[in-house]
Protein backbone atom coordinates (compact mmCIF):
# COMPACT_ATOMS: atom_id res chain seq x y z
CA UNK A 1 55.23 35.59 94.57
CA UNK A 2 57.37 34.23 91.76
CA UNK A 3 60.41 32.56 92.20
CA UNK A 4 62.95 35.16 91.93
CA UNK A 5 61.38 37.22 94.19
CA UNK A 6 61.45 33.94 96.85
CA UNK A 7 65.09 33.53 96.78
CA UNK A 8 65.93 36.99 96.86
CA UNK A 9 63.53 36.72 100.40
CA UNK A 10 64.76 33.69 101.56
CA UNK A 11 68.86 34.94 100.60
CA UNK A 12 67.85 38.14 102.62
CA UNK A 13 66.54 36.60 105.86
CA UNK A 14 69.20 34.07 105.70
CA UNK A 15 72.15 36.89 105.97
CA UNK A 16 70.28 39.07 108.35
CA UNK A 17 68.33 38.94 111.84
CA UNK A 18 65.64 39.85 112.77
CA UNK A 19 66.21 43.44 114.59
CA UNK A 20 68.60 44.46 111.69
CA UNK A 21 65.72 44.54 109.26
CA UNK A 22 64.13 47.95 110.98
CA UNK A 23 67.69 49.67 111.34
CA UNK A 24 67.93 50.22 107.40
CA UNK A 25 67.36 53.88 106.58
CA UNK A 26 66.26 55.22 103.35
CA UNK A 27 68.77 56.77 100.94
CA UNK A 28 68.99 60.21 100.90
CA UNK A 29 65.31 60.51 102.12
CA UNK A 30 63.67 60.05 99.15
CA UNK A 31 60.43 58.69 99.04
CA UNK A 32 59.24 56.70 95.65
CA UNK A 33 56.47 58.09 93.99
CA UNK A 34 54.04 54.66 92.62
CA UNK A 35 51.99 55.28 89.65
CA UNK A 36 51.66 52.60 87.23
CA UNK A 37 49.27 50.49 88.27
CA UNK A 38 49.13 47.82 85.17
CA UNK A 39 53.17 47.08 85.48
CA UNK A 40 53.66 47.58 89.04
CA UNK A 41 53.51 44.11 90.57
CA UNK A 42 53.20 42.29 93.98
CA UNK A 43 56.74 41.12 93.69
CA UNK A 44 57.81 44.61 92.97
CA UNK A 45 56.56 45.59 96.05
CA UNK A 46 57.77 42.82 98.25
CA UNK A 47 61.04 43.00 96.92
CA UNK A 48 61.81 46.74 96.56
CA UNK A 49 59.71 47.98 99.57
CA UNK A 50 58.69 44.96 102.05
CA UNK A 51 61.93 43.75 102.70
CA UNK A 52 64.25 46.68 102.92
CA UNK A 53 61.09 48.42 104.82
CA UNK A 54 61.18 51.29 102.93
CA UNK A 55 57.80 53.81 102.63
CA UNK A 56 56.55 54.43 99.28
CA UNK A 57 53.60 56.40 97.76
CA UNK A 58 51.12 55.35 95.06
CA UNK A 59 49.05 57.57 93.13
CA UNK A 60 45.39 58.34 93.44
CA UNK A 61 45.23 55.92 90.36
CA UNK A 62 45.08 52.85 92.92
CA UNK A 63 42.33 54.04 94.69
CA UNK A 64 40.09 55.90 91.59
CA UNK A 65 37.38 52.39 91.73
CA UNK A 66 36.84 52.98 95.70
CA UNK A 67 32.92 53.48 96.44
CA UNK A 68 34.31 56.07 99.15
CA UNK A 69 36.10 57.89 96.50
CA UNK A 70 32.87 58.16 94.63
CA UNK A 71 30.33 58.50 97.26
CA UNK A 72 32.19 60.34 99.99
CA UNK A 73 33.47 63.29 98.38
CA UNK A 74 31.89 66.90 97.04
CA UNK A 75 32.41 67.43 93.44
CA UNK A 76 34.90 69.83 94.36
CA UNK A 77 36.95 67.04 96.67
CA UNK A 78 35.27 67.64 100.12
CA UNK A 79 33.86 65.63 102.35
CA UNK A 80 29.88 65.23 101.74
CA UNK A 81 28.78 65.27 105.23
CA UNK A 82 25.22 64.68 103.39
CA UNK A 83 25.92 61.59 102.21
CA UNK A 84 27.79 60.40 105.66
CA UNK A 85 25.05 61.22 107.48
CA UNK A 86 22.48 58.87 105.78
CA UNK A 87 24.60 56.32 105.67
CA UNK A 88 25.60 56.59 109.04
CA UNK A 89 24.42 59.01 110.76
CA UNK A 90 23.30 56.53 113.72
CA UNK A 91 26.70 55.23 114.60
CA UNK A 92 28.68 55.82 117.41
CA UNK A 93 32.41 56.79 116.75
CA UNK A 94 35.57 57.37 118.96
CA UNK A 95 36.62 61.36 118.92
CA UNK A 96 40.22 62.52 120.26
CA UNK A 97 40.63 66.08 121.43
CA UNK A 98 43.78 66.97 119.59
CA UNK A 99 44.14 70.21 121.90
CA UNK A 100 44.52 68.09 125.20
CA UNK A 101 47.32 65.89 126.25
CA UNK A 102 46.53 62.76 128.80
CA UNK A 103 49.26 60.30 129.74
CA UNK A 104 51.25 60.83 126.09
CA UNK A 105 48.33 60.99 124.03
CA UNK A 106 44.78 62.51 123.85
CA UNK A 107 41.84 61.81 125.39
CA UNK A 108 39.29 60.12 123.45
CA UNK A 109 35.21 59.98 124.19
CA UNK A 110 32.37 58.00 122.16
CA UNK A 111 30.16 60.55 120.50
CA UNK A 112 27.31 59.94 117.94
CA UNK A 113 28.67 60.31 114.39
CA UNK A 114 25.54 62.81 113.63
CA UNK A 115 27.08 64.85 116.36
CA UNK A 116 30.57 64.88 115.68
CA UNK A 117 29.46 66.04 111.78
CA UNK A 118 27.58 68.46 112.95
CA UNK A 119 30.75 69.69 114.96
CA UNK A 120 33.07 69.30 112.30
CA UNK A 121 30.42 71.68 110.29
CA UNK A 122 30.29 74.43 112.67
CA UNK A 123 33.98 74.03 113.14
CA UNK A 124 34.76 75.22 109.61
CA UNK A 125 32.03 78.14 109.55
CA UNK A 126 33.72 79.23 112.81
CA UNK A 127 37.54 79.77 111.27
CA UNK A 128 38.35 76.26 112.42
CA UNK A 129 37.87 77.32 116.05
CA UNK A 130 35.74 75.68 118.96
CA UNK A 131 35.19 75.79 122.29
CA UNK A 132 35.41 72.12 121.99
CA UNK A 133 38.61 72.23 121.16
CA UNK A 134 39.77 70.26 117.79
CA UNK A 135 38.17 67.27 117.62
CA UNK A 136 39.39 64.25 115.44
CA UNK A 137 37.51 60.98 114.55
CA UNK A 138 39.80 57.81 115.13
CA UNK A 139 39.94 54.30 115.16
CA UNK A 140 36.63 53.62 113.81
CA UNK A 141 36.32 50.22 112.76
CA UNK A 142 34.02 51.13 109.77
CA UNK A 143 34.16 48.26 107.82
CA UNK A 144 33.73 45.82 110.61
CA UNK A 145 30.15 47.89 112.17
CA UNK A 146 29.19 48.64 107.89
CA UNK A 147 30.26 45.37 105.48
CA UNK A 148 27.40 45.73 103.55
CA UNK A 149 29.04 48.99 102.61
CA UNK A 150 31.31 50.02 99.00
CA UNK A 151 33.76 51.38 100.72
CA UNK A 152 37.53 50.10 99.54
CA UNK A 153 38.90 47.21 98.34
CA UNK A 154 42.78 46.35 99.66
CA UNK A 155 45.31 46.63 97.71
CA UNK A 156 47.04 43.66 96.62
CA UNK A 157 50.04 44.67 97.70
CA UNK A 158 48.83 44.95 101.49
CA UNK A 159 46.65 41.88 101.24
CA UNK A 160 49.24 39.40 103.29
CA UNK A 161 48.01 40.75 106.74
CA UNK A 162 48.45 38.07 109.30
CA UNK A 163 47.00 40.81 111.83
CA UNK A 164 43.72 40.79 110.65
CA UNK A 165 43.85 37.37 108.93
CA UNK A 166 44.19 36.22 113.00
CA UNK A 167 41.52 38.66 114.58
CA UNK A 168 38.77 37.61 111.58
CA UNK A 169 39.48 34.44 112.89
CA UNK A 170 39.09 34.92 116.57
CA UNK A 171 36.09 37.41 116.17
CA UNK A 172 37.43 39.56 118.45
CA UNK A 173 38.80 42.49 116.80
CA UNK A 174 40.45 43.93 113.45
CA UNK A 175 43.18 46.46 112.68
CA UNK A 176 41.02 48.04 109.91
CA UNK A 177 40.29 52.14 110.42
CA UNK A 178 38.78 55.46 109.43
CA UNK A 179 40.07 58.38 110.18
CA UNK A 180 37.77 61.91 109.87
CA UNK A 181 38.89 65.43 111.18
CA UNK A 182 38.98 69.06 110.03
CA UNK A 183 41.80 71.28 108.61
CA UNK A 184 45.00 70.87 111.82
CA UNK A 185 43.79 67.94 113.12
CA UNK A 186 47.13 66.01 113.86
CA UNK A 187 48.19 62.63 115.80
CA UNK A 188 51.57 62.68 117.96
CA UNK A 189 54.96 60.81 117.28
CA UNK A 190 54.31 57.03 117.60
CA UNK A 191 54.50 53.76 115.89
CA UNK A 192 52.38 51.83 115.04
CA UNK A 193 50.86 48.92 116.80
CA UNK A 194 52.84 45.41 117.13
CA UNK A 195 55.36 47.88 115.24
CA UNK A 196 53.25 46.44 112.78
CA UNK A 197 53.38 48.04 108.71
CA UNK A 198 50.57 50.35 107.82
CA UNK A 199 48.97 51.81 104.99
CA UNK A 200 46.45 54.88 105.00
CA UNK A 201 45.21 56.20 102.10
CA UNK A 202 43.37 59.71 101.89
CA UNK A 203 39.84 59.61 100.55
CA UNK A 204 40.06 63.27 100.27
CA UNK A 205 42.60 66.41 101.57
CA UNK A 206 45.89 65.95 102.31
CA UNK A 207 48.30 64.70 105.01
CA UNK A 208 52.16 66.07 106.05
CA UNK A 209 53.49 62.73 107.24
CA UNK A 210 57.03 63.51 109.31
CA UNK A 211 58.68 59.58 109.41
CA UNK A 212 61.40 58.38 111.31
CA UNK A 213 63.26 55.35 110.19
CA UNK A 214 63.55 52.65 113.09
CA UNK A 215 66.24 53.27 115.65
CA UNK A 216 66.23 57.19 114.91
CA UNK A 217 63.72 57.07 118.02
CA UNK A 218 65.98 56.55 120.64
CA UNK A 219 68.11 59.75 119.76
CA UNK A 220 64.54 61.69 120.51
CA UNK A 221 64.53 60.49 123.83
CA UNK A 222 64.45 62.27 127.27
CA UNK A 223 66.92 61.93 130.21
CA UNK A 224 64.44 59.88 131.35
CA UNK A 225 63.61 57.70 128.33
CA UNK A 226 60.35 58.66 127.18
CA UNK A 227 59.20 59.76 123.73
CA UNK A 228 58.32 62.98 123.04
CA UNK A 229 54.41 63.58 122.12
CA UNK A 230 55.25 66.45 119.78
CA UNK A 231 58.46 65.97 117.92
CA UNK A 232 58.41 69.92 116.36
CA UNK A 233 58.16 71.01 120.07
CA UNK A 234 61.16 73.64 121.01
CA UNK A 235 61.80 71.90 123.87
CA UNK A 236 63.44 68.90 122.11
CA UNK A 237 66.84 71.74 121.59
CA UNK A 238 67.08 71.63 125.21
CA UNK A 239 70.15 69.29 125.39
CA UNK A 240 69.46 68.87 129.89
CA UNK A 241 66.16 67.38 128.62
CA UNK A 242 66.71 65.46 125.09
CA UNK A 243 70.48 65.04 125.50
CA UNK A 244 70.41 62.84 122.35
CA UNK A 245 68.58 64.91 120.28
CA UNK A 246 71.55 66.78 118.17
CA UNK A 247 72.35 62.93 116.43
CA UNK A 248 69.31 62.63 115.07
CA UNK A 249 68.36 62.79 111.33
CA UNK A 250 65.65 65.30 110.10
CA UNK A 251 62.35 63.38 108.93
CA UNK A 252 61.31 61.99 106.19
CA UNK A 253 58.61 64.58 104.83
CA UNK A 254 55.67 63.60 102.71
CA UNK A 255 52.71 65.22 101.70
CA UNK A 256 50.35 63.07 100.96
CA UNK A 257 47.54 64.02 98.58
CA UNK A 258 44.27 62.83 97.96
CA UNK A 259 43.46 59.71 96.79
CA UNK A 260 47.35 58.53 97.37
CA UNK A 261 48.39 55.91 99.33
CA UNK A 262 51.51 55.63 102.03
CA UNK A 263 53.30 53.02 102.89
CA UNK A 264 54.37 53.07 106.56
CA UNK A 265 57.30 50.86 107.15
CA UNK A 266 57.43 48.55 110.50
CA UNK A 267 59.05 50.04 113.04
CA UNK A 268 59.16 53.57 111.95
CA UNK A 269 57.87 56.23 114.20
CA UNK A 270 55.80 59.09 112.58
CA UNK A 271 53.55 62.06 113.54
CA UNK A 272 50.61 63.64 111.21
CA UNK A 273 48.62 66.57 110.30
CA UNK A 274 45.83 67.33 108.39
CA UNK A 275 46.16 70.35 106.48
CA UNK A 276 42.79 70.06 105.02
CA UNK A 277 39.95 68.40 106.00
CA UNK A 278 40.29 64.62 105.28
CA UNK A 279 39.10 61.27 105.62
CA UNK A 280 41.56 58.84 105.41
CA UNK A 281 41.46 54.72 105.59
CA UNK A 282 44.45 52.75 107.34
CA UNK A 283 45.39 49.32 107.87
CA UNK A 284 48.13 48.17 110.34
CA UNK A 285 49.42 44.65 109.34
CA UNK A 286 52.10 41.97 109.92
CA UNK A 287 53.31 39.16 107.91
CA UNK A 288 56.48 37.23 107.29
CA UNK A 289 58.60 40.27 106.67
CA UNK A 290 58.60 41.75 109.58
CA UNK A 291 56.72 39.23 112.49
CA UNK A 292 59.91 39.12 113.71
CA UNK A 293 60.30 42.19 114.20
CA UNK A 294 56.62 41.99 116.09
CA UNK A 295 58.35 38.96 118.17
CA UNK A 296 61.06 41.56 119.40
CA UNK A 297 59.15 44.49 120.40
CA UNK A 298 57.21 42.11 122.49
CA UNK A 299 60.29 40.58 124.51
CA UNK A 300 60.85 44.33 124.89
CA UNK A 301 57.53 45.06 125.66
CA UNK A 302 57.23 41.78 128.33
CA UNK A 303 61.04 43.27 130.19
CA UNK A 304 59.95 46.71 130.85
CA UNK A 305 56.36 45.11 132.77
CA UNK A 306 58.89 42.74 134.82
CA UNK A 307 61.55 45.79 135.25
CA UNK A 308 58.60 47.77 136.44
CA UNK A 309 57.08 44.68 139.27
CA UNK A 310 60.46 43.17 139.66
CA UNK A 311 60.34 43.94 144.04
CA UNK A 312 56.95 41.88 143.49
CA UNK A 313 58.65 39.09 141.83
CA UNK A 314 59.87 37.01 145.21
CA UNK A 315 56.65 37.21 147.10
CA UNK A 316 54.23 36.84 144.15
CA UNK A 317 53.31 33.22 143.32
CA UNK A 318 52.82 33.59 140.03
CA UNK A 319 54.60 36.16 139.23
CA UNK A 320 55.28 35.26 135.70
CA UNK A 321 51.45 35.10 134.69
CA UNK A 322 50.73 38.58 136.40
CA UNK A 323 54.04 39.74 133.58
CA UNK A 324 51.77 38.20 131.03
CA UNK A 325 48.67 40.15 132.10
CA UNK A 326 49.71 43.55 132.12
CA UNK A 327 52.11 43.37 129.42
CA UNK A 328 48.78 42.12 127.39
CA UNK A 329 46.72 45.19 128.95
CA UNK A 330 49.12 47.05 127.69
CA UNK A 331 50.12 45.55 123.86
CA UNK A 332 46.87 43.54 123.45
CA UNK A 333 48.03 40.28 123.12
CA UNK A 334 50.48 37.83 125.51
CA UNK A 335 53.02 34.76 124.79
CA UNK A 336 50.18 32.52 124.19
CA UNK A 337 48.18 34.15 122.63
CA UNK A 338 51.13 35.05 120.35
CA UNK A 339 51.56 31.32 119.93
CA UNK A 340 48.04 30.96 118.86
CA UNK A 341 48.77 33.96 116.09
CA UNK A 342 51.39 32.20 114.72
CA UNK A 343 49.59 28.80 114.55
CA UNK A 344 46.39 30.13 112.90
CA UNK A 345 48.58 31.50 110.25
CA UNK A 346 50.67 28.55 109.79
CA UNK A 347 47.62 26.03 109.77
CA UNK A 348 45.93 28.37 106.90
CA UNK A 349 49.12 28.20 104.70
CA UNK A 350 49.55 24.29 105.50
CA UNK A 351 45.42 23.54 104.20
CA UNK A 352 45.91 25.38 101.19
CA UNK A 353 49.20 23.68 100.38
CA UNK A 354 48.10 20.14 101.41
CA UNK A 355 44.55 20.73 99.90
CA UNK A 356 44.59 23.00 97.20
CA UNK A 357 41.36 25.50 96.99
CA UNK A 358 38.34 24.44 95.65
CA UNK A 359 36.53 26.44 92.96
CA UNK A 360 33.60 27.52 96.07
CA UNK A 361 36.56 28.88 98.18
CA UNK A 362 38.58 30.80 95.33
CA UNK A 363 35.71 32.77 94.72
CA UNK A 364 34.72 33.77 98.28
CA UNK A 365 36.97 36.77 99.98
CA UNK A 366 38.77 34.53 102.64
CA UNK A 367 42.28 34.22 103.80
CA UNK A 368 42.42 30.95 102.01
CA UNK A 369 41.29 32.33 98.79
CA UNK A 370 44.14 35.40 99.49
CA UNK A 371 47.28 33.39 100.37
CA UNK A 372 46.10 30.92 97.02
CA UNK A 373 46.05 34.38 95.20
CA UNK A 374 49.67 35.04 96.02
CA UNK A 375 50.88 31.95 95.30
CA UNK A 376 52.23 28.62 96.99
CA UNK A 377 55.60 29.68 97.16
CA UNK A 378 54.53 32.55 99.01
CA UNK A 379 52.72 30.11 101.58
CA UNK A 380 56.14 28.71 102.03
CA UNK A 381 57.76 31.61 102.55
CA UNK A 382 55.34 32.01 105.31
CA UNK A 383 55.69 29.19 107.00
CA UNK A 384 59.74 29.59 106.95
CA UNK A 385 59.75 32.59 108.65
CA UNK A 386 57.08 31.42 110.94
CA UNK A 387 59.23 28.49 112.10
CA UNK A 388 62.26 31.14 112.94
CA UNK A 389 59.78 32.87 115.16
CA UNK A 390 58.12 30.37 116.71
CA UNK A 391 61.27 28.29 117.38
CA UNK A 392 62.82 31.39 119.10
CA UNK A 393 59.48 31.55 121.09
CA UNK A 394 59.96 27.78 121.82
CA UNK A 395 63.21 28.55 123.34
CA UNK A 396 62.26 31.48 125.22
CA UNK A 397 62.51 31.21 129.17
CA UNK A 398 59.78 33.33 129.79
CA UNK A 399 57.36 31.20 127.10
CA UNK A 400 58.99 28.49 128.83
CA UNK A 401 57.90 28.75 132.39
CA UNK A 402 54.24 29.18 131.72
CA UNK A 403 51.57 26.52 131.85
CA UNK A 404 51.74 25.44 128.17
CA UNK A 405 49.62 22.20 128.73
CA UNK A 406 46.37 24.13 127.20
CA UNK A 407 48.20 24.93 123.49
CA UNK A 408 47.34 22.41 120.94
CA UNK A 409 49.04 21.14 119.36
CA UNK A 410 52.10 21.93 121.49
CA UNK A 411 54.61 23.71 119.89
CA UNK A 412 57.24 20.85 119.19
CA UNK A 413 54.20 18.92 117.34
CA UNK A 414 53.12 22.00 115.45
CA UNK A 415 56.78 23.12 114.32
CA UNK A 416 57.57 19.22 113.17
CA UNK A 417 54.45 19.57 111.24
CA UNK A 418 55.54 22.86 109.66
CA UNK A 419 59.07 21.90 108.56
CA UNK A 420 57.54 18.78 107.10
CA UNK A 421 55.18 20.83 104.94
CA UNK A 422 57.61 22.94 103.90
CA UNK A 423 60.12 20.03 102.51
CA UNK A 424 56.98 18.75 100.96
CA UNK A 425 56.10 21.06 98.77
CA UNK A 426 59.92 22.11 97.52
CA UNK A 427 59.76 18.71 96.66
């Protein structure tokens, strides 16, 4: 991060909170197209797409060195199920049944990955019809059951990612994914986790994204409140059911091609087809743009579990704790553990401006080696926007009236150390 790229960050958080960041909608719909890779910087991206949270597209350019762009792929840009196989053939993946709707989304089973390709191959020699149904691999943490493997290298632009930067760290889970599935596989409207950013890039076919910027949700909403799982569906014109749905702005439409990469902004709620067959790779990730706006959905998240068990909330005990556990059944983390998120981050950014990196570390992929590759003032930049949110947690009632003796350091020690590294090294 260079320094004109810092104040225009720190000038933009100053003059606006932390919600407003998600509202901003993109002008006139238009999506930028990425594709010089030798001029376009990190800075560029932080400051023209990060911030605002605006989606963006880079060419197949950025991805043309990717051992799954090489290996993966037919000569004539299919999917080499040969090649998959022996690699790994042996693993177990999670399939979705794209024609069958459970509880807003679709039911998912483990199947061997030899299985679902030989599926996927009788799927296409049958017209793209089954008995099965239309089955799409998801949410296969590839990279974390294969690291021996060439598969992709992130981006630089994507490579602040306090998601998986905290899960490495806890060896307990990651927010890296491959996606697999034939010609109209599709996933309904959502966002993302955390309304965390994403990226997915397509190691071959080709993806119609339909994006709505943050806020535009609540227009598509039933009488009742809920989100629609299909957002073409007819049924949203039916003004007794979706009485909203008139004031809302058509999506943002991107085809995505392969080899290209798309940007997914925080916040913004999206649906997507295949229209080929495709393999795709996604990241979700948070960092200091937009952990606030992880810190509100989760205050959302935490008042619809106690709106839900409020009659529960005089003759239950603990009442607050049982909030905590459902709400992180549900979202997959709680308030402490939220607090330890933000400390692990914090304490990475503090050793590597209070220490430096040795030669041994630079060289080794690590999170200290990655935040020393962006830069110290981007480190500070970190830790000022983790002191917003973590004061704002500090001060939260509900943070407040749990049993806080087990965090260490507590969270007045840990945000007097962060403020003093930060005056330290704008010294």
């Amino acid at each position: 991060m260079d320094r004109a790229t810092f104040a225009c960050s720190t000038a933009f958080y100053r003059d606006h909170n932390s919600s407003s960041q998600g509202a901003f909608c993109l002008p006139g719909g238009h999506v930028d197209f990425i594709d010089k890779v030798d001029s376009f910087t990190y800075s560029d991206f932080f400051r023209d797409y990060l911030i605002p949270n605006h989606p963006c597209i880079f060419s197949a350019k950025f991805t043309e060195d990717w051992g799954s762009r090489r290996n993966w792929v037919t000569w004539d840009g299919k999917p080499d199920f040969d090649y998959l196989l022996q690699k790994f053939g042996e693993a177990v993946v999670p399939v979705a049944n794209c024609d069958v709707k459970e509880y807003n989304s679709n039911p998912k089973e483990q199947l061997p990955f030899k299985e679902y390709i030989k599926y996927w191959k009788e799927y296409i020699r049958n017209g793209y019809r089954s008995s099965r149904g239309c089955l799409y691999l998801k949410d296969w943490h590839l990279s974390r059951a294969f690291p021996e493997q060439d598969v992709y290298t992130t981006p630089v632009y994507f490579s602040s990612d306090w998601l998986n930067e905290y899960w490495d760290a806890v060896a307990v889970d990651d927010y890296r994914f491959v996606y697999m599935g034939p010609k109209g596989s599709w996933t309904p409207f959502h966002a993302d986790v955390f309304r965390s950013y994403s990226w997915s890039a397509n190691i071959c076919g080709r993806k119609k994204w339909l994006l709505y910027p943050a806020g535009q949700e609540e227009y598509l909403k039933d009488h009742h409140g809920n989100l629609p799982f299909d957002v073409t569906a007819p049924s949203l014109r039916d003004k007794s059911v979706y009485p909203r749905y008139n004031q809302s702005q058509p999506p943002v439409e991107i085809v995505q091609e392969a080899g290209e990469i798309v940007f997914i902004p925080s916040g913004w709620h999206h649906q997507v087809y295949n229209l080929e067959d495709t393999i795709s790779i996604n990241h979700n990730w948070v960092n200091g743009c937009n952990v606030a706006i992880m810190w509100c959905f989760l205050q959302d998240e935490l008042a619809a579990v106690q709106r839900e068990i409020n009659e529960w909330k005089d003759p239950m005990d603990d009442w607050h704790l049982q909030c905590q556990l459902i709400m992180k059944s549900c979202t997959g983390i709680d308030y402490k553990e939220f607090y330890n998120f933000l400390k692990i981050i914090a304490e990475n950014r503090i050793s590597v401006l209070e220490n430096g990196l040795d030669d041994e570390a630079s060289a080794k992929n690590t999170p200290k080696a990655a935040i020393s590759t962006l830069g110290m003032l981007h480190a500070v930049f970190d830790l000022k926007r983790t002191v917003k949110v973590l004061t704002s947690l500090s001060a939260n009632e509900d943070f407040k009236k749990l049993d806080l003796t087990s965090l260490s350091p507590p969270p007045e020690a840990l945000l007097h150390h962060l403020k003093g590294a930060i005056d330290t090294a704008l010294l």
